[in-house]
Protein backbone atom coordinates (compact mmCIF):
# COMPACT_ATOMS: atom_id res chain seq x y z
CA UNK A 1 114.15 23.71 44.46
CA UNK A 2 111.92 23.18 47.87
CA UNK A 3 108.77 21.35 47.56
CA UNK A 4 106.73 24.22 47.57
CA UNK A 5 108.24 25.54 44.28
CA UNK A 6 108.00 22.19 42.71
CA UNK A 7 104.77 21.83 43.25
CA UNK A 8 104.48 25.27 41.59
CA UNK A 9 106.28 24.47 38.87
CA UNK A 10 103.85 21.72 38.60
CA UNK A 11 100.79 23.88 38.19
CA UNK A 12 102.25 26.31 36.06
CA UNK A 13 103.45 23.29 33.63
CA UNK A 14 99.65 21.23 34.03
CA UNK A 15 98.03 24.87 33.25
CA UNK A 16 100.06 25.38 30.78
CA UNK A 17 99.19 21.63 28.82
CA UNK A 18 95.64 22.40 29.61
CA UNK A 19 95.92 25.65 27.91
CA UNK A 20 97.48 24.16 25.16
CA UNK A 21 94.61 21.60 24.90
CA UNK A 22 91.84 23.96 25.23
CA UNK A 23 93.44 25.74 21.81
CA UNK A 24 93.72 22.27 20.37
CA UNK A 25 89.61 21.53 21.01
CA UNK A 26 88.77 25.23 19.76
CA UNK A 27 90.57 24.39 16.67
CA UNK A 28 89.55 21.24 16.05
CA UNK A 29 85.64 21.93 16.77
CA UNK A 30 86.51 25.07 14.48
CA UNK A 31 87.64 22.56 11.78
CA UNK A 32 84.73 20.29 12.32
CA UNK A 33 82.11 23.24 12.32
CA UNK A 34 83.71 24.93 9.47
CA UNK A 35 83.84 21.18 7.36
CA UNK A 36 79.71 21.05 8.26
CA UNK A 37 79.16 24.50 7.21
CA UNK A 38 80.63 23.55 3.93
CA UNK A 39 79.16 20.45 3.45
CA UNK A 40 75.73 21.73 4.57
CA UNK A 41 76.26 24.92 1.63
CA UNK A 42 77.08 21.79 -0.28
CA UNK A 43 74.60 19.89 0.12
CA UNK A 44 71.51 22.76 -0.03
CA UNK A 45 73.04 23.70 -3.43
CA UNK A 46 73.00 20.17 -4.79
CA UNK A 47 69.15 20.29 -3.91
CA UNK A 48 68.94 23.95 -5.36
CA UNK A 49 69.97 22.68 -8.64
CA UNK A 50 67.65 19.52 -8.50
CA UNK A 51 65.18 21.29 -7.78
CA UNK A 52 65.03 23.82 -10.70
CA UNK A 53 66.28 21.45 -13.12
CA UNK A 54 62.79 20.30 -13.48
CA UNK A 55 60.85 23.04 -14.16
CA UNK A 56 63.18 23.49 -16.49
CA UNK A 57 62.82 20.01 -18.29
CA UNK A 58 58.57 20.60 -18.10
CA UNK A 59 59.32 24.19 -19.84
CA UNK A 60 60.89 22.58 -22.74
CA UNK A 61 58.73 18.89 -22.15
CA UNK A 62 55.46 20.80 -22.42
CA UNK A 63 56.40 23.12 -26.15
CA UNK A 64 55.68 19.86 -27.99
CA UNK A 65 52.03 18.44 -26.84
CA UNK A 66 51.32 14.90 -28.41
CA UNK A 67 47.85 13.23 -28.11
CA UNK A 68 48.53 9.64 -29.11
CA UNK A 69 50.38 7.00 -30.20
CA UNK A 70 50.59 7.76 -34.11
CA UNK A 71 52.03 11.44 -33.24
CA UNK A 72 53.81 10.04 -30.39
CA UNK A 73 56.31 7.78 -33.24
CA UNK A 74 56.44 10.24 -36.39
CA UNK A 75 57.77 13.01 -34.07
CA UNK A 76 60.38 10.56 -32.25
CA UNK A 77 61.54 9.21 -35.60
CA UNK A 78 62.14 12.90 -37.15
CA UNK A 79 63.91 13.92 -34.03
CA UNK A 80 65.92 10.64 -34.45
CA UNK A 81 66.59 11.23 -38.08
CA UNK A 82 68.19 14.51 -36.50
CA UNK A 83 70.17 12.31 -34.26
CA UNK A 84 68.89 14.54 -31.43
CA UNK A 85 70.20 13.02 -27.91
CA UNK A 86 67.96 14.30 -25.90
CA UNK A 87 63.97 14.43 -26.95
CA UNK A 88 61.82 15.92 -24.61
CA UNK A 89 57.74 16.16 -24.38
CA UNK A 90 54.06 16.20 -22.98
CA UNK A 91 52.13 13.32 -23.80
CA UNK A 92 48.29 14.31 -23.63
CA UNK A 93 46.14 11.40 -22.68
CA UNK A 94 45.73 8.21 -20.56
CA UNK A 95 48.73 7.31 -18.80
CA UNK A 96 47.54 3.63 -17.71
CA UNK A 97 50.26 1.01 -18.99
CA UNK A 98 52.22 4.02 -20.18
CA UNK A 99 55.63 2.78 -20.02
CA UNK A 100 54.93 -0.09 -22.11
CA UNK A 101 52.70 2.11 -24.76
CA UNK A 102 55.96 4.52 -24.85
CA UNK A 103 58.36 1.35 -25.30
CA UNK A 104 55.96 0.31 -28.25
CA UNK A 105 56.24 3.55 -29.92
CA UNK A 106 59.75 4.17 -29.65
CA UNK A 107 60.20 0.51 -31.37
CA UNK A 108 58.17 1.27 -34.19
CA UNK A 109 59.59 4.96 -34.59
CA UNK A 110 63.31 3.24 -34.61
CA UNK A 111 62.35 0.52 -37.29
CA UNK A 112 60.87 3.39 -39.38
CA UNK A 113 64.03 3.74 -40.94
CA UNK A 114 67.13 1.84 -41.32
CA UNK A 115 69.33 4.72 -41.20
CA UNK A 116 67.79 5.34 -37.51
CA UNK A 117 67.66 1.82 -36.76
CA UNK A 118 71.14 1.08 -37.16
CA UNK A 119 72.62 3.93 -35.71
CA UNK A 120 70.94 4.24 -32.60
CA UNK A 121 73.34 2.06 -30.22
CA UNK A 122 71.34 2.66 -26.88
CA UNK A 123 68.62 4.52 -25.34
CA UNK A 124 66.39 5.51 -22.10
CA UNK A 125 63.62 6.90 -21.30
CA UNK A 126 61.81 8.33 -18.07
CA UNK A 127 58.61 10.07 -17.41
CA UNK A 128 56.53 11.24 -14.91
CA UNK A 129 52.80 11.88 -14.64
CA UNK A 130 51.52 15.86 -15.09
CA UNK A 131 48.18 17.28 -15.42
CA UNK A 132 46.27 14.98 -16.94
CA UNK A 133 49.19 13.15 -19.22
CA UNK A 134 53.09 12.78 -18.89
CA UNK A 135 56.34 14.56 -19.02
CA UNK A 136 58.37 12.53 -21.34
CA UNK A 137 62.26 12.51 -21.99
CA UNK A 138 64.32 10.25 -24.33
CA UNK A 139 67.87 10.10 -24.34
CA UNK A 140 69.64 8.52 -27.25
CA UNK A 141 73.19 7.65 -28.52
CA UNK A 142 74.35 7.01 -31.97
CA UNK A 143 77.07 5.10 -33.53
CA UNK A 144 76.96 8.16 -36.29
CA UNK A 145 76.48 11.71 -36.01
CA UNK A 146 74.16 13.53 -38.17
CA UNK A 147 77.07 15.11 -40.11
CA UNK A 148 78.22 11.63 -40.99
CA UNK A 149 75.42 10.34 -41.92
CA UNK A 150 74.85 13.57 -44.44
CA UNK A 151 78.41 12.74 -45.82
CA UNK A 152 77.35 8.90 -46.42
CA UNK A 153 74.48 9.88 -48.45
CA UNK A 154 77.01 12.34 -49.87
CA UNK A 155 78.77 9.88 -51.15
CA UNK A 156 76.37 7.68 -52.87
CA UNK A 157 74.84 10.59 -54.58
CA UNK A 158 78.31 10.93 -55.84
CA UNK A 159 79.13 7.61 -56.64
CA UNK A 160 75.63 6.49 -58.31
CA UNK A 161 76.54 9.93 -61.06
CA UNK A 162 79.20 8.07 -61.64
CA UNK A 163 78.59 4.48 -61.80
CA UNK A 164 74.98 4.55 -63.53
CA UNK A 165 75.20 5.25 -66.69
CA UNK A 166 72.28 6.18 -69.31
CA UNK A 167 70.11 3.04 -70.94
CA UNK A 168 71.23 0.77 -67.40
CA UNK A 169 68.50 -1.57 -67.30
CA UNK A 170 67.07 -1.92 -63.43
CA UNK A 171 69.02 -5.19 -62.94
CA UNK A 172 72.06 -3.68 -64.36
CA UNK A 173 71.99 -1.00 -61.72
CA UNK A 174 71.32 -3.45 -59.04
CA UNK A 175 74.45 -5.47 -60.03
CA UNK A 176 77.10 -2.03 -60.91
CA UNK A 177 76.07 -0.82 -57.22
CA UNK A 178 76.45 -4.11 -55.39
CA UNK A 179 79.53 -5.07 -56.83
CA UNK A 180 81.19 -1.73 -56.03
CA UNK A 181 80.10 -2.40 -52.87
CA UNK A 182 81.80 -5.32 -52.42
CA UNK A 183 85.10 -4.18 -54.71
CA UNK A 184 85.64 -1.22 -52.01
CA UNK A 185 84.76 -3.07 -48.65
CA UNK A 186 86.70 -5.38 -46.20
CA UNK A 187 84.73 -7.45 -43.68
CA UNK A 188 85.84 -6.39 -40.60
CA UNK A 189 86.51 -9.23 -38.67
CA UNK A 190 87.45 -7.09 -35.07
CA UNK A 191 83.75 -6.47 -35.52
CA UNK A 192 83.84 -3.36 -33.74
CA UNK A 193 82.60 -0.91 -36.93
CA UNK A 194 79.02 -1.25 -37.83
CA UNK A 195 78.09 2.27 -39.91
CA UNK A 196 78.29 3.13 -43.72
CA UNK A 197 80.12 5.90 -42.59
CA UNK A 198 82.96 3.28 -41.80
CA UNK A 199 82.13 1.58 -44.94
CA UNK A 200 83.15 5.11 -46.44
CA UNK A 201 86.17 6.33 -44.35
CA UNK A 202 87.87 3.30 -43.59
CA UNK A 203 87.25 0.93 -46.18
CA UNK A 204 86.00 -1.59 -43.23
CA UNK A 205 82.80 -2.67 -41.64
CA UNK A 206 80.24 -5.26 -40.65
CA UNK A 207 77.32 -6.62 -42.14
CA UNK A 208 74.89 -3.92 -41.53
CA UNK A 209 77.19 -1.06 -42.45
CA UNK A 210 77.60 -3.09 -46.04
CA UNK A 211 73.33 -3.27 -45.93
CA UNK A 212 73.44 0.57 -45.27
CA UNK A 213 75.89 1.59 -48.06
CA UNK A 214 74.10 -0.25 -50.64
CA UNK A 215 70.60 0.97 -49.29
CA UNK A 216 71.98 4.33 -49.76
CA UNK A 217 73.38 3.78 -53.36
CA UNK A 218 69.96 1.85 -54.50
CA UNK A 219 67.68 4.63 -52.90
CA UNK A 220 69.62 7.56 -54.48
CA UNK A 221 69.41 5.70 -57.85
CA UNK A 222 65.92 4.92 -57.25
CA UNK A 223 65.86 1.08 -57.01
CA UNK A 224 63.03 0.30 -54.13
CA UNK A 225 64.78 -1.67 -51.53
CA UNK A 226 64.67 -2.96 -47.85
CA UNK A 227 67.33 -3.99 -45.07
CA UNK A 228 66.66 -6.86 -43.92
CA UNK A 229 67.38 -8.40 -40.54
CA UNK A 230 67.59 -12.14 -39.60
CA UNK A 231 70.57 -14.47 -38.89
CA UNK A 232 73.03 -16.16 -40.74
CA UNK A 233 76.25 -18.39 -40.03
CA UNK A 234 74.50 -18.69 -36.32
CA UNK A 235 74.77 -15.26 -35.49
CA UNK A 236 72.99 -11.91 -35.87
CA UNK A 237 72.70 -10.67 -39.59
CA UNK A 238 71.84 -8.16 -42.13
CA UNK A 239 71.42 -7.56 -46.26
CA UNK A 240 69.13 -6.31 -48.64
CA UNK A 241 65.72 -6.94 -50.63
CA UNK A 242 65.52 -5.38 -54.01
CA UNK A 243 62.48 -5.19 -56.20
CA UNK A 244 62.87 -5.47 -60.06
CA UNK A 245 59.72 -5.54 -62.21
CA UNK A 246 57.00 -6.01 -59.50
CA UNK A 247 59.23 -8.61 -57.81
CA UNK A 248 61.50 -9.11 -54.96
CA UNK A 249 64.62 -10.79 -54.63
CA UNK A 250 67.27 -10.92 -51.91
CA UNK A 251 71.29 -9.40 -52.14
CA UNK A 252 73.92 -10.34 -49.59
CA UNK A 253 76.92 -8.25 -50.58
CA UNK A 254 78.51 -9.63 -47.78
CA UNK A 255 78.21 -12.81 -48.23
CA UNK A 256 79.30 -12.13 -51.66
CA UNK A 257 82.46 -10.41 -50.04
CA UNK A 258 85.28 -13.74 -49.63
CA UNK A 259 86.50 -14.01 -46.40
CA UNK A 260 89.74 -13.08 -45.98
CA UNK A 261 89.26 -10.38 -48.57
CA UNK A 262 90.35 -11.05 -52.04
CA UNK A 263 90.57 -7.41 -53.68
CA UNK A 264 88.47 -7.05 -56.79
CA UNK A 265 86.88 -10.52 -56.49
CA UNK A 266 83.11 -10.34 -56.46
CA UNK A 267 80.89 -13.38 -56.09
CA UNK A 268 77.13 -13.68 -57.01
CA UNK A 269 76.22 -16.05 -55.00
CA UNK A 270 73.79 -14.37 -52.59
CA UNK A 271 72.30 -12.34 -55.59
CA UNK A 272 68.86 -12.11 -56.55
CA UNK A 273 68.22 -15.03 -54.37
CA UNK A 274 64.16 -16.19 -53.92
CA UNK A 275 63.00 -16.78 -50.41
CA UNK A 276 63.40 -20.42 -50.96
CA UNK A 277 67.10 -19.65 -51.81
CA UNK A 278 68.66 -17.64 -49.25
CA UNK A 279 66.47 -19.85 -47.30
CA UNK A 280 68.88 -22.04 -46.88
CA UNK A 281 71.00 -20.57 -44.86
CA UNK A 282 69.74 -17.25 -43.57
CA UNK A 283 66.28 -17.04 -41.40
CA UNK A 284 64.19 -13.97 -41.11
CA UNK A 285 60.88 -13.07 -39.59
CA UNK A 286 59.21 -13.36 -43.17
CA UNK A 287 55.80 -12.18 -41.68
CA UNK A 288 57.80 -8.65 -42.27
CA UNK A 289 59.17 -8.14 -44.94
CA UNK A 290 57.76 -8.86 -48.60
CA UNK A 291 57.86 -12.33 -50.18
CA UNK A 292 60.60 -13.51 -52.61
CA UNK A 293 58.68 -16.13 -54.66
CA UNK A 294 60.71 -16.76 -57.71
CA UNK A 295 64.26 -17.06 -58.43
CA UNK A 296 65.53 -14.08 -60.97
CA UNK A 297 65.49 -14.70 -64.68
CA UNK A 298 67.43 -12.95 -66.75
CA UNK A 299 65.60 -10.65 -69.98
């Protein structure tokens, strides 16, 4: 090969590498342009749907118009007694210090109601001015579903036919339903099941799923009582006030529950306590619940 046709041969091979690169470019800017198309398509629809999720949210928000405070709470806590998970609406009014109004209400509409209070293990809130009030959602989760919760007070209605008997005295009641309570329950020491419906299903649960099993049993056989919440033992804890002729006294069935459990062995220690009694050892806010002035006497 001369030098002329080697330095043709060199053309034809650089022409043929720059072809070869041009195709490379085109593809890759192909590549890149296509990726950004997508990404663009991408991105517009992600705003698309944020967009109309909204109006959506104010369409169902604004079907339930609440003027104050007082409406504001009994229409959270029956929505809550639903165990609704989301709770949407338009609050009518002024919306200065609104967040901590709406913080205040949603308190007062989960302490309405042990059952609620309880079983609500988290929830937020958002809202956002409109017109002359606020858009208002609530999102809640529960440690029971509604279904459970219907099966718990099931269950009592069940087991108080069957346990109280005609010519029980008040007191007697009290005691039959408290120490089945603690006859059927474990204290579970994991401490990772806090419902009655636990109580129920696994035979296992923590204080305030033994307050919420014997709430249910004394409120379906009609003995007026309260969950109360304070500390004992230097940690968080719950049990129940009872009220037998005109007075109250305190029950701690799980207190009364020996630790490890001891099948069939019921104590009486925490039972029918005064405040002065279960004093002692448990703290409460007292200014809330009613007073326990004398200790229980016996007819």
């Amino acid at each position: 090969m001369n030098q002329e046709e080697e330095k043709a041969c060199s053309f034809v091979c650089s022409s043929r590498k720059q072809r070869v690169l041009k195709q490379r470019i085109h593809r890759s800017r192909w590549v890149h342009r296509s990726m950004r198309m997508m990404i663009a398509t991408l991105i517009f629809v992600l705003m698309w749907s944020s967009c109309i999720s909204w109006p959506h949210v104010e369409a169902e928000s604004s079907s339930v118009n609440l003027s104050d405070e007082h409406m504001m709470e009994s229409w959270i806590a029956e929505r809550l007694a639903q165990r609704n998970t989301t709770i949407q609406f338009k609050y009518e009014g002024s919306i200065d210090q609104f967040s901590q109004i709406l913080t205040e209400v949603l308190n007062d509409a989960l302490y309405s109601n042990p059952f609620i209070r309880y079983n609500v293990s988290r929830y937020t809130f958002h809202w956002k001015s409109f017109g002359k009030g606020a858009l208002v959602s609530v999102y809640v989760q529960y440690r029971e579903t509604y279904e459970q919760y219907q099966q718990v007070r099931q269950y009592a209605k069940e087991q108080v036919e069957r346990l109280v008997t005609p010519g029980m005295s008040e007191e007697q009641k009290v005691k039959t339903l408290h120490d089945f309570v603690v006859s059927q329950l474990a204290y579970d020491a994991t401490m990772t099941r806090f419902t009655a419906y636990e109580a129920i299903t696994v035979g296992s649960t923590v204080c305030q799923g033994y307050a919420l099993l014997l709430q249910a049993l004394y409120e379906d056989a009609g003995i007026t009582s309260r969950v109360v919440e304070g500390n004992a033992g230097g940690q968080l804890h719950a049990w129940n006030m009872v009220q037998l002729d005109g007075q109250w006294y305190h029950v701690d069935a799980t207190w009364n529950d020996p630790l490890p459990d001891k099948r069939n062995r019921i104590l009486h220690t925490y039972y029918l306590l005064s405040d002065e009694e279960i004093g002692r050892d448990h703290t409460w806010d007292r200014a809330k619940f009613p007073q326990a002035v004398q200790s229980y006497k016996k007819g």
